[in-house]
Protein backbone atom coordinates (compact mmCIF):
# COMPACT_ATOMS: atom_id res chain seq x y z
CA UNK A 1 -26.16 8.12 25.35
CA UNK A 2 -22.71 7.27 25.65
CA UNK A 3 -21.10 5.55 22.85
CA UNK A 4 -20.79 1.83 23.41
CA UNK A 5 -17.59 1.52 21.51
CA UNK A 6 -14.58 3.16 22.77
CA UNK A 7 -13.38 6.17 21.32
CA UNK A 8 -10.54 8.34 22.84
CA UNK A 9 -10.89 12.41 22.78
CA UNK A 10 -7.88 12.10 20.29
CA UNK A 11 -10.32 9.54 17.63
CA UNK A 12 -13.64 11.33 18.65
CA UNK A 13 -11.56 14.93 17.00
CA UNK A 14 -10.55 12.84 13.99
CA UNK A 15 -13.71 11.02 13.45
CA UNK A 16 -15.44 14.61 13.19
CA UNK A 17 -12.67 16.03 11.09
CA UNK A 18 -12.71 12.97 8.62
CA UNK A 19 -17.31 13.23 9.14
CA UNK A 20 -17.12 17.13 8.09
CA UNK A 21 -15.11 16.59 4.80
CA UNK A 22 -17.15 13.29 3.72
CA UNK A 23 -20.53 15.22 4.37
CA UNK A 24 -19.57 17.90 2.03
CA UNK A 25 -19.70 15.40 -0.96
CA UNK A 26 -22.03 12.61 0.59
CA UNK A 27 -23.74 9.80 -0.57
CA UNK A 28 -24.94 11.61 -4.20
CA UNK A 29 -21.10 12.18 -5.45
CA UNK A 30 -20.29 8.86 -4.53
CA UNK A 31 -23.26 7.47 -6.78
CA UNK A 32 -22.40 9.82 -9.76
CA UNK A 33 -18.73 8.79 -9.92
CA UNK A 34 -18.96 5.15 -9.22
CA UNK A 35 -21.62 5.11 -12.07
CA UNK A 36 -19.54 7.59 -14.23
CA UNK A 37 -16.48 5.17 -13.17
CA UNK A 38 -15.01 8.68 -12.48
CA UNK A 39 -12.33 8.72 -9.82
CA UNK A 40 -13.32 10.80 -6.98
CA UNK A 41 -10.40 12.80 -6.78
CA UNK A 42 -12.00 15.85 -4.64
CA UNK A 43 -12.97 13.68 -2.03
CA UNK A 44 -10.00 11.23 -1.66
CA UNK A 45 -7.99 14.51 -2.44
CA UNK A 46 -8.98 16.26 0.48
CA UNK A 47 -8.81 13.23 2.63
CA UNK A 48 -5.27 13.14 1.90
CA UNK A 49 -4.61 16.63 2.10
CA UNK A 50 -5.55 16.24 5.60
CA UNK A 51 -3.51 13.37 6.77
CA UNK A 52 -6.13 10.99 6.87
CA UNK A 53 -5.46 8.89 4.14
CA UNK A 54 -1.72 8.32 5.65
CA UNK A 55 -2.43 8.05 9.46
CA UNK A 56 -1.25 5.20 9.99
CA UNK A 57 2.65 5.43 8.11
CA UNK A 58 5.20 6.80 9.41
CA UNK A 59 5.67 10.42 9.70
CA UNK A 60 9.31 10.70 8.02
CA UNK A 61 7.79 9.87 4.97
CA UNK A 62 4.44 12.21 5.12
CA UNK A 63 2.40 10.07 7.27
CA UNK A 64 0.25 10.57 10.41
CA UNK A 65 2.52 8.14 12.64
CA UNK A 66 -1.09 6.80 14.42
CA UNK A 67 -2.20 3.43 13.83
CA UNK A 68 -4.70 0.96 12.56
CA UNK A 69 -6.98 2.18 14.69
CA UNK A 70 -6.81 5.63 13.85
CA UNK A 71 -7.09 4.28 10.17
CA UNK A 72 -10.09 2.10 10.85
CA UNK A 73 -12.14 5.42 12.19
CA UNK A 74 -11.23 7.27 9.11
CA UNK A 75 -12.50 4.88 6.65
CA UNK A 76 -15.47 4.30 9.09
CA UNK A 77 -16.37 7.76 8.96
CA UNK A 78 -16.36 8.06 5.01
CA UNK A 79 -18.34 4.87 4.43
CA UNK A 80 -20.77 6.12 6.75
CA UNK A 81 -21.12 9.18 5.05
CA UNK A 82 -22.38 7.23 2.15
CA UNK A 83 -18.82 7.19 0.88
CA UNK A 84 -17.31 3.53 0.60
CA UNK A 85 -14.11 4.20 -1.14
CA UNK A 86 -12.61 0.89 -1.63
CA UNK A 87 -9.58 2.74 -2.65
CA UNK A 88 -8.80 3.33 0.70
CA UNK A 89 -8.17 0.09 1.61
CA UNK A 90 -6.47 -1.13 -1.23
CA UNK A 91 -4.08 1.72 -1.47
CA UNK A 92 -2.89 2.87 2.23
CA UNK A 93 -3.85 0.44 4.14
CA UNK A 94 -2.79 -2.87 2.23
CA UNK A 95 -0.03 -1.10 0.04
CA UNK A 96 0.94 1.27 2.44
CA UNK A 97 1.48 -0.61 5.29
CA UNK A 98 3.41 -3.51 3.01
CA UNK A 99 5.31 -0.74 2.57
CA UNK A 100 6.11 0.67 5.23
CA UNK A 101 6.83 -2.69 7.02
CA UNK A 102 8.50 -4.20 4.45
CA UNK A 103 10.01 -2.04 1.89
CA UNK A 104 13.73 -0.27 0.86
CA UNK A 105 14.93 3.21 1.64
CA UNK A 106 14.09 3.73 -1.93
CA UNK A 107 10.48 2.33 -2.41
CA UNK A 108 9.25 4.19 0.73
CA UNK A 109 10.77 7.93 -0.09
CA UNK A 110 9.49 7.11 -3.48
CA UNK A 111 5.62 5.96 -2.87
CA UNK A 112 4.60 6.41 0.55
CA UNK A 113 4.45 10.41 0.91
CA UNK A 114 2.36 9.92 -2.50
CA UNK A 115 0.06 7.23 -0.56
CA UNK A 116 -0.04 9.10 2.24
CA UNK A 117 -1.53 12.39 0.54
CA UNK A 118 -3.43 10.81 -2.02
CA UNK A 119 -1.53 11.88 -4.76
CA UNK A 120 -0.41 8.34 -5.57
CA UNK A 121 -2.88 5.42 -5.91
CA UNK A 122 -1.66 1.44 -5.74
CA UNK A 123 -3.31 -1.86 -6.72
CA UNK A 124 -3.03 -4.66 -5.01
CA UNK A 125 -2.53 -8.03 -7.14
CA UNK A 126 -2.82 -11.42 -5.93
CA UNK A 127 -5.27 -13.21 -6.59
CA UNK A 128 -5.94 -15.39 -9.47
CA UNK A 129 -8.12 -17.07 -11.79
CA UNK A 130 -7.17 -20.77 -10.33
CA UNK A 131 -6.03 -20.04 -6.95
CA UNK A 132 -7.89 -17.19 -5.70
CA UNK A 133 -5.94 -16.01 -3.14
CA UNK A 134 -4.38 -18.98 -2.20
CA UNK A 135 -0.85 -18.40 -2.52
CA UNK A 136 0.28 -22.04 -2.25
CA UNK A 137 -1.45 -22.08 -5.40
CA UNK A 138 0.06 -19.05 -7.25
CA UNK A 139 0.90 -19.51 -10.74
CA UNK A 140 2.07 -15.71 -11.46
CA UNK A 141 5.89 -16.39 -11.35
CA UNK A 142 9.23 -13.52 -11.36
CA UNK A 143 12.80 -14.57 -12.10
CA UNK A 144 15.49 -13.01 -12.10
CA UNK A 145 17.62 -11.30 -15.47
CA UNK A 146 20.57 -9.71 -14.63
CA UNK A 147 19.44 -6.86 -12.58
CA UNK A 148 16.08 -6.90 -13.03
CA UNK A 149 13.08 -9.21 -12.46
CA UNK A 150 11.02 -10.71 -14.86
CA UNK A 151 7.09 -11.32 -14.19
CA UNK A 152 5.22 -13.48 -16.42
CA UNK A 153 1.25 -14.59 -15.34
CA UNK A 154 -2.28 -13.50 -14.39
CA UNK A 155 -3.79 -11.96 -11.51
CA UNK A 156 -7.76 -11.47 -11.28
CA UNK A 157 -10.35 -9.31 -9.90
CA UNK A 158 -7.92 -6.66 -9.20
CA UNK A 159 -9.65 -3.49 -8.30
CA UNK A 160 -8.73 0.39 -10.25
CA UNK A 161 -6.09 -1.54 -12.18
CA UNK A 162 -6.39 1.11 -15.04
CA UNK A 163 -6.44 4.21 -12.97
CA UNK A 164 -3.34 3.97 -10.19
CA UNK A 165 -0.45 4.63 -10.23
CA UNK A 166 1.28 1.30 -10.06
CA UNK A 167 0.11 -2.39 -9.12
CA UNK A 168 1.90 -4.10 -5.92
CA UNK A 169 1.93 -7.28 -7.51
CA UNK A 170 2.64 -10.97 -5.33
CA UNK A 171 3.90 -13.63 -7.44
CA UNK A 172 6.12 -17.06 -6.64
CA UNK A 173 9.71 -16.21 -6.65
CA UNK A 174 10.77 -18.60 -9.77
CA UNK A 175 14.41 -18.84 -8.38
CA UNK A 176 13.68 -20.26 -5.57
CA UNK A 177 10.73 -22.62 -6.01
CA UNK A 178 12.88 -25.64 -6.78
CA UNK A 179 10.60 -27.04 -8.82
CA UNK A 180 8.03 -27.10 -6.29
CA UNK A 181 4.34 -27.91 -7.39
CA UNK A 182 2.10 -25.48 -6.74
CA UNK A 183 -0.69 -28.05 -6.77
CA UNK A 184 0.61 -29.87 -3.78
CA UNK A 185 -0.23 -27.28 -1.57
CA UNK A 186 -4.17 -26.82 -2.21
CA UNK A 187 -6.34 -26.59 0.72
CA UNK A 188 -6.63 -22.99 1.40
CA UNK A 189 -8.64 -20.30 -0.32
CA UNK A 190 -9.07 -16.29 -0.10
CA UNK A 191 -6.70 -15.04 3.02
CA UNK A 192 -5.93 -18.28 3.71
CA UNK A 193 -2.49 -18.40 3.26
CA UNK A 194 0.34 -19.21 5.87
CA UNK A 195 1.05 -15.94 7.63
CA UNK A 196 4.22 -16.92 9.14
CA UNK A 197 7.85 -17.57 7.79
CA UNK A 198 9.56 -20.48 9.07
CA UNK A 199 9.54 -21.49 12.50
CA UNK A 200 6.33 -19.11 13.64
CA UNK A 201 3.47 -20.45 14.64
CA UNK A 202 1.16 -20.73 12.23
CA UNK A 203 -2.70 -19.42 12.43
CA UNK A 204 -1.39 -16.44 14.03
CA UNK A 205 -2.06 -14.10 11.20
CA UNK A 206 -5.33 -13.06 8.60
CA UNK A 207 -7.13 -16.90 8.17
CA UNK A 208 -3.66 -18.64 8.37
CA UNK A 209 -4.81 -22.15 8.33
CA UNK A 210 -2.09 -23.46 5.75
CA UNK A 211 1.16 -24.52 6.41
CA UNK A 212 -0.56 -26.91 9.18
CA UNK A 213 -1.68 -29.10 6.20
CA UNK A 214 0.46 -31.85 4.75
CA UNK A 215 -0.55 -30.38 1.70
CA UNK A 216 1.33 -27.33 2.50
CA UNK A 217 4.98 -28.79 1.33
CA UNK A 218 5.99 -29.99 4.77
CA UNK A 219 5.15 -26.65 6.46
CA UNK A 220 7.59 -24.80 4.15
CA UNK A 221 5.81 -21.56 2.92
CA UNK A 222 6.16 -21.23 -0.28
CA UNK A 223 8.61 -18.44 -1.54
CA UNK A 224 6.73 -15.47 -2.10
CA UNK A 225 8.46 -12.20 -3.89
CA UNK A 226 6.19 -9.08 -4.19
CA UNK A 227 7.17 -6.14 -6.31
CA UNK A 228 5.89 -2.69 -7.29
CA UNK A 229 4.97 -2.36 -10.88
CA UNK A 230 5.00 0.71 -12.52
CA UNK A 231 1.14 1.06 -14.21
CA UNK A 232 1.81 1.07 -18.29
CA UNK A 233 4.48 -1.09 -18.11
CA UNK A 234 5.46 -3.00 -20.90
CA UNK A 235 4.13 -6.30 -20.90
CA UNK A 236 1.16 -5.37 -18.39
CA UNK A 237 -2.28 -5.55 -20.11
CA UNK A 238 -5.61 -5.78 -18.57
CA UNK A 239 -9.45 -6.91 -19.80
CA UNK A 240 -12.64 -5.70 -17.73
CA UNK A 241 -14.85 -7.73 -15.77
CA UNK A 242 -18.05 -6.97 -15.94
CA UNK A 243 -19.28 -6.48 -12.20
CA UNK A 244 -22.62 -5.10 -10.52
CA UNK A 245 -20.37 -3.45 -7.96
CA UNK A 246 -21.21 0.01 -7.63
CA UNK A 247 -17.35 1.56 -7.28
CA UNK A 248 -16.06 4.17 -8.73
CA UNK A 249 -12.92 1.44 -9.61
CA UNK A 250 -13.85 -1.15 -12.31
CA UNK A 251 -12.07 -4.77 -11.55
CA UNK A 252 -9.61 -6.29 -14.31
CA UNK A 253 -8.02 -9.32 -15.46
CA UNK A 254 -4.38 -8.31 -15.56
CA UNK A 255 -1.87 -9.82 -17.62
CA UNK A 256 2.16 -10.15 -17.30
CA UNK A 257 3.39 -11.18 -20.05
CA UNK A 258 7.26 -11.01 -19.23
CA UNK A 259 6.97 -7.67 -17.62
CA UNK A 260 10.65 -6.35 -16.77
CA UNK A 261 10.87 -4.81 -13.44
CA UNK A 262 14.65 -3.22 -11.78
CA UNK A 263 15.91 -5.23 -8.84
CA UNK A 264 14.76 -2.19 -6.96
CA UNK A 265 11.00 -2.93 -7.40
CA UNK A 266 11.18 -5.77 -5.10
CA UNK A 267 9.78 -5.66 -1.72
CA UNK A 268 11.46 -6.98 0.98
CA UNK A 269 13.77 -10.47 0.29
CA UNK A 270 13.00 -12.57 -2.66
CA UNK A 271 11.21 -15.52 -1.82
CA UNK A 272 10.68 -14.36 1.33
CA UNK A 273 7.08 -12.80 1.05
CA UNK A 274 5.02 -14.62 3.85
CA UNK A 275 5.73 -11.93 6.45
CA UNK A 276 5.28 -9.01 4.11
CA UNK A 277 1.65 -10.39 2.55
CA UNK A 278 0.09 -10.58 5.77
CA UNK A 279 2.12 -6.88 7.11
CA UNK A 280 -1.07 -5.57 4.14
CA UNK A 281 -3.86 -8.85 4.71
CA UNK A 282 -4.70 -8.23 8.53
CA UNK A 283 -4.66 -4.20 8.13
CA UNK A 284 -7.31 -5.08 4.90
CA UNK A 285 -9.98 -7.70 6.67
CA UNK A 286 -9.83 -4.84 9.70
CA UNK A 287 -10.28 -2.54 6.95
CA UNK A 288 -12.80 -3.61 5.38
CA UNK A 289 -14.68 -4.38 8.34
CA UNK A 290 -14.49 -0.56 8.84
CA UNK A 291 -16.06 -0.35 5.38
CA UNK A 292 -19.05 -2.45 6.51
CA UNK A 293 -19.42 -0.88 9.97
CA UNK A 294 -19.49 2.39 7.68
CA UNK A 295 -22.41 0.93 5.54
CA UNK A 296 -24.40 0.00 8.68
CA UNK A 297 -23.96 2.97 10.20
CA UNK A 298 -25.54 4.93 7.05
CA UNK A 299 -28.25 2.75 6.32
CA UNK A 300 -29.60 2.66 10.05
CA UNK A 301 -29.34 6.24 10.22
CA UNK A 302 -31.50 6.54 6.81
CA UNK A 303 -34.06 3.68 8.33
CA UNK A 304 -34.48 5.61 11.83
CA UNK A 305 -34.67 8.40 10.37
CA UNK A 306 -37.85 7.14 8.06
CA UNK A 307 -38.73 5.07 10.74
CA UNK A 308 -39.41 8.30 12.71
CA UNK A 309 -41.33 10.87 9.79
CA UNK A 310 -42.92 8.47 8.10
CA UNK A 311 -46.92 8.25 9.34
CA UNK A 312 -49.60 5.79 8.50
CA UNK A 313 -53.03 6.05 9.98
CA UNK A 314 -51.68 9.33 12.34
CA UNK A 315 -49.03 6.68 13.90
CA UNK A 316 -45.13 7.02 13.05
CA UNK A 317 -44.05 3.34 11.22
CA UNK A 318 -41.42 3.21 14.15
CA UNK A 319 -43.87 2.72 16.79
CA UNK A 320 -44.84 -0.73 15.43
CA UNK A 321 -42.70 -3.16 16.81
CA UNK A 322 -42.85 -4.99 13.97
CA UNK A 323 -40.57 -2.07 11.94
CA UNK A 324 -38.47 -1.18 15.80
CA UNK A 325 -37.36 -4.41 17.12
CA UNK A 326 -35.62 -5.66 13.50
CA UNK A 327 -33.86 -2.09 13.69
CA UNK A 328 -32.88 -2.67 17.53
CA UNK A 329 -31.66 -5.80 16.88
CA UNK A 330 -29.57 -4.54 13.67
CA UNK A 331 -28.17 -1.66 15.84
CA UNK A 332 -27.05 -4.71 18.42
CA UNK A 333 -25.17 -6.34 15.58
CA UNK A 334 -23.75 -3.66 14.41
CA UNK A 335 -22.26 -2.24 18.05
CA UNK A 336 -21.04 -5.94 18.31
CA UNK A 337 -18.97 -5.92 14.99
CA UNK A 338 -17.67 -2.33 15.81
CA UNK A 339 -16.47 -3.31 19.25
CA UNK A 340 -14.98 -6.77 17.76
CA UNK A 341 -12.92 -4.35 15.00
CA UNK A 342 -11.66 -1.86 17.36
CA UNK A 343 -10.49 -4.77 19.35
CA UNK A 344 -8.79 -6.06 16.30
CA UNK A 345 -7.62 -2.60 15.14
CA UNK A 346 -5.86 -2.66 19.32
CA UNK A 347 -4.46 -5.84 18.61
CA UNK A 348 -2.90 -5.31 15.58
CA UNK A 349 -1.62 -2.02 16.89
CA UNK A 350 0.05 -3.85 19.88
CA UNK A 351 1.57 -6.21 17.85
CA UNK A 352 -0.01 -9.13 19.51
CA UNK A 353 -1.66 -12.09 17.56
CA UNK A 354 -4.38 -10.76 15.67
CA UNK A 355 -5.84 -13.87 13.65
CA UNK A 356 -8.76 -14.30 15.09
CA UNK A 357 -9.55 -10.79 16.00
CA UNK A 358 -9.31 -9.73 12.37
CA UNK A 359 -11.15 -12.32 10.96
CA UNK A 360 -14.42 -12.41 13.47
CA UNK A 361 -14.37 -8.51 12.93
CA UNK A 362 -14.93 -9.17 9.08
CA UNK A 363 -17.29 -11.61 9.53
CA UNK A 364 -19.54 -9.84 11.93
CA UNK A 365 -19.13 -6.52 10.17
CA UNK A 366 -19.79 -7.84 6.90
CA UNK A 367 -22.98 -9.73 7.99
CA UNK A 368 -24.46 -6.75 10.26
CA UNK A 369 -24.00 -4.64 7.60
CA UNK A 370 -26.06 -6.70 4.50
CA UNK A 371 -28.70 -7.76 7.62
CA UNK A 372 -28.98 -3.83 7.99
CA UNK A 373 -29.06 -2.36 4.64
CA UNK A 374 -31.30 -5.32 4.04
CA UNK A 375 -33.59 -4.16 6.73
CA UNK A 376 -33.49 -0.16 5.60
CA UNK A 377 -34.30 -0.68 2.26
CA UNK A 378 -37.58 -2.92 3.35
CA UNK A 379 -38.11 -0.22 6.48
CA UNK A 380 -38.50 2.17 3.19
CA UNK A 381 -40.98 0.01 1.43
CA UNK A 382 -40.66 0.50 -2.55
CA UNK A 383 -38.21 3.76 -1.40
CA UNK A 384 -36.13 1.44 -0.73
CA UNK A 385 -35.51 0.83 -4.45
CA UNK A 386 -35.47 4.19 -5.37
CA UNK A 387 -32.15 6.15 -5.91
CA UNK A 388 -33.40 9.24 -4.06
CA UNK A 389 -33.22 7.49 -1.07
CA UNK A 390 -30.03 6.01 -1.72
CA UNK A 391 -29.52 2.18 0.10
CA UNK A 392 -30.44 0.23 -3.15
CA UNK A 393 -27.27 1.10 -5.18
CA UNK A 394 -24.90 -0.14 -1.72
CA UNK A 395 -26.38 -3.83 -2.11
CA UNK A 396 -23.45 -5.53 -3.91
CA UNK A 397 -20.50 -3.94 -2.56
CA UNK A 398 -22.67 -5.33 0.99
CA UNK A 399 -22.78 -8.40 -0.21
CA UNK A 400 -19.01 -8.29 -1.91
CA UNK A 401 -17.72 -7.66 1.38
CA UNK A 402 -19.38 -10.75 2.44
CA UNK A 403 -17.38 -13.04 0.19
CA UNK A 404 -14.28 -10.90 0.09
CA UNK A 405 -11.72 -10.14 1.53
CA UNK A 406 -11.62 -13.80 2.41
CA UNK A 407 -15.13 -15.75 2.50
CA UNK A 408 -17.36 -16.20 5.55
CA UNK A 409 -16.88 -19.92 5.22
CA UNK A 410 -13.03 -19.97 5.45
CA UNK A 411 -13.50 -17.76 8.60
CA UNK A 412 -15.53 -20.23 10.41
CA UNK A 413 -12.96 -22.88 8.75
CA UNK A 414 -10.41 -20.83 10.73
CA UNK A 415 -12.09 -20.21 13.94
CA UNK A 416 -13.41 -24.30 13.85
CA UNK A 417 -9.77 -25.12 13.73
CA UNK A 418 -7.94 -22.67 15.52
CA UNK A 419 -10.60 -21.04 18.44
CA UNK A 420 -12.31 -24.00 18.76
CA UNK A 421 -9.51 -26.67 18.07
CA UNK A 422 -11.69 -28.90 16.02
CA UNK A 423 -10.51 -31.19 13.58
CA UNK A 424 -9.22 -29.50 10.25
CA UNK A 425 -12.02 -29.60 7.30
CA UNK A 426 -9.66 -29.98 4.81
């Protein structure tokens, strides 16, 4: 049968290219190094080494020159090889395409050929004990010294903190607040920030339902600087968080505690951050949509697959409509949140307003995929539990993408106000 979703001859090459390296470490490396917390360096190594990591930058600095589409069937294609690499969201697609977008001469000849061949890993910092990601809220400040940048504050659940190669850090640009109190502007949470500088209409990015608000300082967005910070810095500190997520990265508490940074660090204008936050937030919801649609992928395979050898009384389980039609209607769901993320992968690509596309594909791949593995492991019966079968240990990072990036409540928030034009919640 043909495939539902479309896929050009060009993808269809890649996706194989991308399916024959991630089969040749599968589901049982990923296991042993995101128990080990061991970096898998072969895999993502190779990856890179084979343009896939960097597909989507541009190719005078090492990149593939494709898009987010071409990105989105790479990281679809490892996940459903049992290899969810977080990693690969984090680093090229949110810090690469920031980037790329956003940053000097300088910051692009020095990180993205790195990001682009896996050599170079980033972290992504902004979200924080009190505000989550709502960057109205943001307490983590920089000022300026001379000719240099100082960063003082604390970021939260920030993912391989201890193992890259530098954080890209988001923090309120202390110069230019004016004495502006972050408290004024709740009313947002995860992704929920204003994508849009002044004058653009707002709701047009990643779950941008502030700066509509009164709370949201009279529609000015609040001035944003992000800057690349060199891992061991002085200053920078981090404490575990203990986590059920099975990832080869661990998540961290970081702490600035008046970490000095050159001028040259910064990305894009100070206090001008808006535009360049959401240039890496709609790229990571399609992302990680491809991450779910990945997950789905694997554990329907494994449940069909089961479905189909697995005999009681001379009968194979599958034939039992009670054990088919849950599968059938999982495989529905997750067609439906694989044609919703190429569509937002097309949008984004186009340049067109990609709000709602990015944040429906989340939600629907994020849900198809926990429904799914949910229904493999009980397809499996006790199996299911059992790591030689290998759907048990993808439960929380299922159910992580669930809540993150941005929750499944703020996304109906944002499609209640802005699809449906209802009245705001909050």
């Amino acid at each position: 049968m043909a495939d539902i979703v479309p896929i050009s001859p060009e993808q269809a090459d890649l996706r194989r290219a991308v399916r024959q390296i991630a089969d040749k470490y599968g589901h049982r490396y990923f296991v042993e190094c995101a128990t080990s917390h061991k970096e898998p360096t072969e895999l993502y190594g190779e990856l890179g080494a084979g343009g896939f990591l960097g597909v989507h930058l541009p190719e005078e600095y090492g990149g593939g020159g494709a898009g987010l589409g071409e990105l989105t069937a790479v990281i679809e294609e490892v996940s459903a090889a049992g290899c969810p690499l977080l990693m690969m969201v984090i680093a090229p697609a949110i810090c690469g395409s920031i980037i790329a977008a956003h940053g000097s001469p300088e910051l692009k000849r020095a990180w993205l050929p790195g990001l682009a061949d896996g050599t170079r890993t980033m972290s992504f910092a902004i979200t924080e004990p009190e505000a989550g990601s709502n960057t109205h809220a943001l307490a983590t400040t920089a000022r300026r010294s001379g000719d240099a940048y100082v960063i003082s504050g604390t970021k939260y659940w920030i993912s391989g903190a201890d193992q890259t190669d530098a954080i890209l850090v988001v923090t309120r640009d202390a110069d230019k607040d004016a004495g502006r109190d972050a408290g004024t502007t709740a009313g947002t949470d995860a992704g929920t920030t204003a994508g849009t500088d002044a004058g653009t209409t707002a709701g047009t990015d990643a779950g941008t339902t502030a700066g509509t608000d009164a709370g949201a300082t009279a529609g000015r967005p609040t001035p944003l600087s992000m800057f690349v910070v060199p891992g061991g810095a002085p200053g920078l500190t981090m404490h575990a968080i203990e986590a059920e997520l099975v990832q080869p990265e661990k998540q961290f508490t970081v702490f600035f505690d008046d970490v000095r940074v050159p001028a040259g660090a910064l990305v894009g204008e100070a206090g001008q951050g808006f535009r360049a936050v959401f240039a890496g937030l709609n790229p990571e919801r399609v992302t990680a949509a491809a991450i779910s649609n990945g997950i789905s992928r694997y554990a329907l395979e494994r449940a069909t697959q089961y479905a189909r050898d697995r005999s009681v009384w001379k009968t194979p389980i599958g034939a039992h409509q009670g054990v088919a039609h849950p599968l059938a209607e999982c495989y529905i769901a997750v067609t439906q949140a694989r044609l919703l993320t190429a569509r937002a992968a097309e949008l984004a690509d186009a340049g067109d307003s990609t709000g709602e596309a990015v944040n429906m594909a989340k939600f629907a791949a994020a849900e198809a995929s926990l429904r799914t593995l949910d229904q493999a492991i009980q397809v499996h019966g006790g199996n299911g539990l059992s790591r030689e079968y290998g759907l048990a240990d993808l439960w929380f990072l299922a159910r992580m993408l669930r809540t993150a990036p941005t929750s499944r409540e703020m996304v109906l928030n944002f499609v209640a106000q802005h699809s449906l034009r209802l009245p705001e919640s909050y």
